[in-house]
Protein backbone atom coordinates (compact mmCIF):
# COMPACT_ATOMS: atom_id res chain seq x y z
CA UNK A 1 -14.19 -15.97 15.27
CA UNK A 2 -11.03 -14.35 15.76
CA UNK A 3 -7.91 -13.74 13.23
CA UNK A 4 -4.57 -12.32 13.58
CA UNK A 5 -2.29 -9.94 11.83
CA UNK A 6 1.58 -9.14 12.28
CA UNK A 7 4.70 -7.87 11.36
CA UNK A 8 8.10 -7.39 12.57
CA UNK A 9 7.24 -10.20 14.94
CA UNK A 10 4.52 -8.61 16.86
CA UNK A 11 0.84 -9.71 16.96
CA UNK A 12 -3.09 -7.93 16.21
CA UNK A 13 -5.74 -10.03 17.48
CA UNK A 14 -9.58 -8.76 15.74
CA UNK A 15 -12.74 -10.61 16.28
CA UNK A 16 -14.90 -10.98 14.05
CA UNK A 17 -18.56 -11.26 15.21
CA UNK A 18 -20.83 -11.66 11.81
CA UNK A 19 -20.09 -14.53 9.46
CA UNK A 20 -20.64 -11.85 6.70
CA UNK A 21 -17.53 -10.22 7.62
CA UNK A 22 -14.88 -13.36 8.15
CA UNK A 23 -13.90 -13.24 4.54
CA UNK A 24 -13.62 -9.06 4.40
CA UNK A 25 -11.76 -9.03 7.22
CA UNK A 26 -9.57 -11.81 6.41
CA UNK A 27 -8.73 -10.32 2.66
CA UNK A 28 -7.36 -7.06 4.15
CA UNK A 29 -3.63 -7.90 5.35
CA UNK A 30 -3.82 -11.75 4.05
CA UNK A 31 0.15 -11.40 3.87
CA UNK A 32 0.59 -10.74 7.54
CA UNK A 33 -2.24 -13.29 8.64
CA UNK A 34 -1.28 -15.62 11.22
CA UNK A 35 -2.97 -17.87 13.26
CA UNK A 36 -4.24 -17.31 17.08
CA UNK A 37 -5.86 -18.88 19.77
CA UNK A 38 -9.65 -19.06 20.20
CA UNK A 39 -9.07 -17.71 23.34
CA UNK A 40 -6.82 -14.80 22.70
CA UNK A 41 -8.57 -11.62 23.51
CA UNK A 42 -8.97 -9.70 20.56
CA UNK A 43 -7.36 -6.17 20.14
CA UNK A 44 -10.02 -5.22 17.47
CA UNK A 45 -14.15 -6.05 17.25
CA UNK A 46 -15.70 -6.02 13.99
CA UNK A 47 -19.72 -6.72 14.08
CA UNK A 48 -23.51 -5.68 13.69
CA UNK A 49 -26.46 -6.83 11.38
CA UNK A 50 -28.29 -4.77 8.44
CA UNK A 51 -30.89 -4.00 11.14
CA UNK A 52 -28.90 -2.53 13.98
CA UNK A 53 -26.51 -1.56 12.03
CA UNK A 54 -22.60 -2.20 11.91
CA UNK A 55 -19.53 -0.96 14.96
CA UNK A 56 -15.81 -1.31 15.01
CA UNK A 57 -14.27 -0.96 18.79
CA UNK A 58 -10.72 -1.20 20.00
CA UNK A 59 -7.38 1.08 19.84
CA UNK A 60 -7.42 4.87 20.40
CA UNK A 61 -10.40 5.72 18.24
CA UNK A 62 -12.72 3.76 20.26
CA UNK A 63 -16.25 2.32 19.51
CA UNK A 64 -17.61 3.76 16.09
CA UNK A 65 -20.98 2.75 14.51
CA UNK A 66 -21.97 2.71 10.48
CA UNK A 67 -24.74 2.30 8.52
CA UNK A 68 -23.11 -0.56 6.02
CA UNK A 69 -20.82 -3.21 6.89
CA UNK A 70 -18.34 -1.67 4.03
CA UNK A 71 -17.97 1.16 6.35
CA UNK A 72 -17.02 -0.56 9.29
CA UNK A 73 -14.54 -2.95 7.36
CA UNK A 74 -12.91 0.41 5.56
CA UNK A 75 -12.74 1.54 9.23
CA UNK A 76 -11.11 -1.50 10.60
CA UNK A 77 -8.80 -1.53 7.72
CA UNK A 78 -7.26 2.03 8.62
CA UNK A 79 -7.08 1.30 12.36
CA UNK A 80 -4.70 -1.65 11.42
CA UNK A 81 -2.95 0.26 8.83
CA UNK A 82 -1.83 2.74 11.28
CA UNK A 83 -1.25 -0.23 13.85
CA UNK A 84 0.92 -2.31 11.57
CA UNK A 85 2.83 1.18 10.56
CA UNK A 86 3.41 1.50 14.07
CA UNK A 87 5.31 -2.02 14.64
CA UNK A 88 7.59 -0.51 11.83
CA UNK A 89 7.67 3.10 13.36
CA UNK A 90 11.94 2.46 13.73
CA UNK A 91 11.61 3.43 9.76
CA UNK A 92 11.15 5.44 7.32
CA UNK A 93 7.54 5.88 5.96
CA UNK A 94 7.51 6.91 2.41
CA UNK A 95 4.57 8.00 0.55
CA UNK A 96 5.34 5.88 -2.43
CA UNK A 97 4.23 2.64 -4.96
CA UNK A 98 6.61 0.42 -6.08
CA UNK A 99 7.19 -2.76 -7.90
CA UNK A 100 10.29 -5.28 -8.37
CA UNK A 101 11.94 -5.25 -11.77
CA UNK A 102 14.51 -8.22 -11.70
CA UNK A 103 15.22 -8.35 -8.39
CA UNK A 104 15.06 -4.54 -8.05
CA UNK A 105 13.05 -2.09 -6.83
CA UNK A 106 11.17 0.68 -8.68
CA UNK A 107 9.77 3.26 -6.63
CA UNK A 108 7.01 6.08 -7.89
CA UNK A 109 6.76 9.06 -5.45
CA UNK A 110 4.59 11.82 -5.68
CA UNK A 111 1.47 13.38 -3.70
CA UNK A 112 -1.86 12.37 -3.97
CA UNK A 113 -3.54 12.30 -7.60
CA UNK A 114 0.06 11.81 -8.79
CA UNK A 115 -0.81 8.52 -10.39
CA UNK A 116 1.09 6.12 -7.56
CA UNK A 117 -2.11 3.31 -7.21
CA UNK A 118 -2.31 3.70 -11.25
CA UNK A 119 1.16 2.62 -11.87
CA UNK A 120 1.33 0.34 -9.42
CA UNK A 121 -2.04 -1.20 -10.69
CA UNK A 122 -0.38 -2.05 -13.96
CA UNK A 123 3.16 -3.18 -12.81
CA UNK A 124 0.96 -5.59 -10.90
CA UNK A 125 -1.33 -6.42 -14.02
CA UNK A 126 1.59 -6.94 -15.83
CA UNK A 127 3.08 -9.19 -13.88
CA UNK A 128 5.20 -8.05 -11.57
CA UNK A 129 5.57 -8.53 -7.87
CA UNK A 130 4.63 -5.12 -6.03
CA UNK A 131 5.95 -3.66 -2.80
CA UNK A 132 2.21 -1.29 -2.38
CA UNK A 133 0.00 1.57 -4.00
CA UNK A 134 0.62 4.20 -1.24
CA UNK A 135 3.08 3.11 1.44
CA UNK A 136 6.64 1.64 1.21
CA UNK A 137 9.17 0.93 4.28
CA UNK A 138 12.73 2.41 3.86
CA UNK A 139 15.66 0.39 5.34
CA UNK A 140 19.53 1.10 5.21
CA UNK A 141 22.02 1.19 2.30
CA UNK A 142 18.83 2.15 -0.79
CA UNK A 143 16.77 -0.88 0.24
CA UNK A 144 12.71 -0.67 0.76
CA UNK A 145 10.27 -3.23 1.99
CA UNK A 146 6.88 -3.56 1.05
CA UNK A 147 3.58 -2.81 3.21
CA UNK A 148 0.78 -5.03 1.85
CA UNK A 149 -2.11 -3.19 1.93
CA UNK A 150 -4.74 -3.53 -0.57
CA UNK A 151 -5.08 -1.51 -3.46
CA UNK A 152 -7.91 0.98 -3.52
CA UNK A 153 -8.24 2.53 -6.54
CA UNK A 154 -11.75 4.24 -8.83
CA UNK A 155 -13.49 1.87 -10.46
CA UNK A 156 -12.76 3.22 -13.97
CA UNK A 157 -9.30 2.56 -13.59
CA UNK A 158 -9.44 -1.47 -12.99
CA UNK A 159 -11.96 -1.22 -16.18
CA UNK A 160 -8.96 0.79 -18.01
CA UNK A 161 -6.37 -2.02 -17.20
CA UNK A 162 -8.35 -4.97 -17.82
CA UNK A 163 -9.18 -6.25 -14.89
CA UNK A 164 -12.41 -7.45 -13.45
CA UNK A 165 -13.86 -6.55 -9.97
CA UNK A 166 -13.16 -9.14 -7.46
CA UNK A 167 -16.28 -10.28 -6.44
CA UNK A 168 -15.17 -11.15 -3.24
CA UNK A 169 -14.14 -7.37 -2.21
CA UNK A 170 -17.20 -5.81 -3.83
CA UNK A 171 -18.99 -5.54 -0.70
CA UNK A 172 -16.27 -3.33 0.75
CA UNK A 173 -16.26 -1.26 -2.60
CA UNK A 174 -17.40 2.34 -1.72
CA UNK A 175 -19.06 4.64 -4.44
CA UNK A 176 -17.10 4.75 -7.54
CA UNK A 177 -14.38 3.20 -5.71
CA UNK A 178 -13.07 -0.79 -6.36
CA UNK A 179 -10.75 -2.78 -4.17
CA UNK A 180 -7.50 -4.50 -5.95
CA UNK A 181 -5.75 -7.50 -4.07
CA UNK A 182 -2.70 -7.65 -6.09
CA UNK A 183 -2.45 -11.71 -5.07
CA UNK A 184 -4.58 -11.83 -7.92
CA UNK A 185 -2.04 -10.35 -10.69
CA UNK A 186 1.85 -10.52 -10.07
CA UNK A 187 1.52 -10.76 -6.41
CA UNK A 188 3.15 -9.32 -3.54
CA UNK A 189 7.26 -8.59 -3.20
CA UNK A 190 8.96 -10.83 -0.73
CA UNK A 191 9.39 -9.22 2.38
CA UNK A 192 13.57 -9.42 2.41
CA UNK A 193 14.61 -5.80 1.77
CA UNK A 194 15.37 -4.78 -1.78
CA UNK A 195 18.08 -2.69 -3.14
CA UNK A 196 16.74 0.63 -5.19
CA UNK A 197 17.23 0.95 -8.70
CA UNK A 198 15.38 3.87 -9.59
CA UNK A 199 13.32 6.36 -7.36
CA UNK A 200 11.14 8.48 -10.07
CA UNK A 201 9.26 11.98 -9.03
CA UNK A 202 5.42 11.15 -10.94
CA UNK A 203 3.02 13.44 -12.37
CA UNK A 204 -0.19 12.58 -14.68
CA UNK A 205 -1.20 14.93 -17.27
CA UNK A 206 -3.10 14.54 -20.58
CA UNK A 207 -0.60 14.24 -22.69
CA UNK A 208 -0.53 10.20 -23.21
CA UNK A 209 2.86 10.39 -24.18
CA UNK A 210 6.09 9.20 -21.41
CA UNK A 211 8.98 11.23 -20.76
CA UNK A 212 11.36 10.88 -18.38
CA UNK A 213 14.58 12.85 -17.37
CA UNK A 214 17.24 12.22 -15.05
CA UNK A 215 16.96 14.59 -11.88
CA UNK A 216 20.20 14.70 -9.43
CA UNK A 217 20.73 13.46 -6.49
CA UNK A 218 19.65 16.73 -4.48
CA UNK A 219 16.68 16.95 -5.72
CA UNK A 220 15.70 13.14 -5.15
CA UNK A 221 16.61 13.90 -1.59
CA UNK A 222 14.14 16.64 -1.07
CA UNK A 223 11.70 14.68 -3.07
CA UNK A 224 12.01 11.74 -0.46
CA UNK A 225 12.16 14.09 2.99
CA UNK A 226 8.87 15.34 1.36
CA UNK A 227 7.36 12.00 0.86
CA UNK A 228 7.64 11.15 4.41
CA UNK A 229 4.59 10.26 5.93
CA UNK A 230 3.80 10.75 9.95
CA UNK A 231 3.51 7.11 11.30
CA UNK A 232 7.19 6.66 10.47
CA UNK A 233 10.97 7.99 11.92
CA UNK A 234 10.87 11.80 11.46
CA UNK A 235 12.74 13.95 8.74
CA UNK A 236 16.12 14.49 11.08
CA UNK A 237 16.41 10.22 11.61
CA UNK A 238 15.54 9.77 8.36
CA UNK A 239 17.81 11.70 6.31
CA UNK A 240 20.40 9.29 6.39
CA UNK A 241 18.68 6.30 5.06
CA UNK A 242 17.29 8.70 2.34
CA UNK A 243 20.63 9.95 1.45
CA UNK A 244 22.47 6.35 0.77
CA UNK A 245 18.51 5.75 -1.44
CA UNK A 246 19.65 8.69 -3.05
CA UNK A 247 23.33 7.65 -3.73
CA UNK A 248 22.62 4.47 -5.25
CA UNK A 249 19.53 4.92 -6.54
CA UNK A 250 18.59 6.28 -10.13
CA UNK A 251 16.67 9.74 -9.90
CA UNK A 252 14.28 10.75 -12.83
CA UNK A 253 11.26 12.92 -13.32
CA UNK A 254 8.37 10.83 -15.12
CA UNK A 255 5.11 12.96 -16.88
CA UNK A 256 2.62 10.37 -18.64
CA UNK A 257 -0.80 10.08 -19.56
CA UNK A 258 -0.98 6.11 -20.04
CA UNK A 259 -0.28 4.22 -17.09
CA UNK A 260 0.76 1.08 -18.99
CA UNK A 261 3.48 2.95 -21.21
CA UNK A 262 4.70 4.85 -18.08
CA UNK A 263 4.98 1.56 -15.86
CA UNK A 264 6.44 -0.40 -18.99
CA UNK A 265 9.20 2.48 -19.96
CA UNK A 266 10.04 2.59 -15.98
CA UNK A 267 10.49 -1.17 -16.02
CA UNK A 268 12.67 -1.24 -19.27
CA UNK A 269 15.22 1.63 -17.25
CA UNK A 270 15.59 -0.88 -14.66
């Protein structure tokens, strides 16, 4: 069968050629699904068998066999990552998790192991509506969009927070790894832009205890130019969308332990 993906108004076609892997596939980018023709040609193959094993063809990277259909889903799921980042290429890529606190956004930057899928985790298992774990789209005058990707976060942590796997995604769940389809909890933010309330700079450490400072506006900029990930506009066209963010948006340094207390004290500065 085949099913469709898009954003920004432009269309990815995959076909999917093992009933096994309809449902996978279609729980990736359900957001952006959209319906297609039977006849379309797809842009993307998905398909194998436990006894020949599994292959994902199409885009740059070619035809590329795996041993378990998990790995060829996980593989089809970055090829259309970086294909739906590149309908949005005319932005701003930030390496960043967010949520919406009444109608505003809170964005967590920081690199990886900072603590971004954590936080974002329990915003969403608290109830609120979530622009992403890893990847948010920056528009003009401090507004973001979300990218709806699917959460994939250790195992330990969705035990932490409460939450049970989703037996649908387990077969895609990789070694000590769980998938998190945040349609589950508070859902996914709508995908108008929202304005920026606060933009904090993360960082896990034992401690259990929150604290957060204020951090000016300078630093919030560098923090942002360095959170800039590839598949978006570079640094030099960016700086000016990142420098209204950092104008009207609140600029603190968080340190936690407990994602829960960090996520709730980030939601109550809001």
């Amino acid at each position: 069968m085949n099913t469709a993906v898009a954003l920004h108004g432009r269309r990815i076609t995959i076909g999917v050629e093992h009933p096994l892997l309809v449902p996978l596939v279609n729980r990736l980018f359900r957001p952006y699904s959209v319906t297609t023709g039977a006849r379309t040609e797809p842009d993307y193959r998905v398909g194998g068998d436990s006894a020949a094993g599994w292959w994902v063809a199409g885009g740059s990277r070619g035809r590329t066999a795996f041993e378990t259909a998990a790995q060829a889903v996980d593989d089809l799921e970055y090829r259309l990552t970086l294909h739906l980042l590149g309908f949005a290429a005319d932005h701003p890529h930030l390496h960043a998790s967010g949520a919406v606190i009444d109608g505003r956004a809170v964005l967590a930057v920081g690199p990886s192991g900072a603590g971004k899928s954590s936080l974002a985790l329990a915003w969403s298992t608290s109830g609120y509506r979530v622009l992403g774990d890893d990847i948010a789209l920056l528009e003009r005058h401090g507004r973001v969009t979300p990218f709806a990707r699917l959460f994939g976060v250790p195992t330990g942590l969705l035990s932490a927070c409460g939450v049970p796997a989703d037996e649908d995604l387990d077969p895609l769940a990789g070694d000590g790894e769980s998938w998190f389809d945040p349609a589950r909890a508070g859902g996914w933010a709508d995908p108008d832009p929202i304005p920026v309330a606060i933009v904090a700079a993360i960082r896990h450490r034992a401690d259990p205890a929150t604290v957060i400072r204020d951090l000016p506006a300078s630093e919030i900029v560098a923090l942002l130019v360095g959170s800039l990930l590839e598949s978006g506009r570079p640094p030099a066209d960016s700086f000016d969308a990142i420098s209204e963010l950092a104008v009207v948006a609140r600029g603190v340094h968080v340190t936690y332990g407990d994602p829960a207390n960090a996520s709730a004290a980030l939601a109550a500065a809001v």
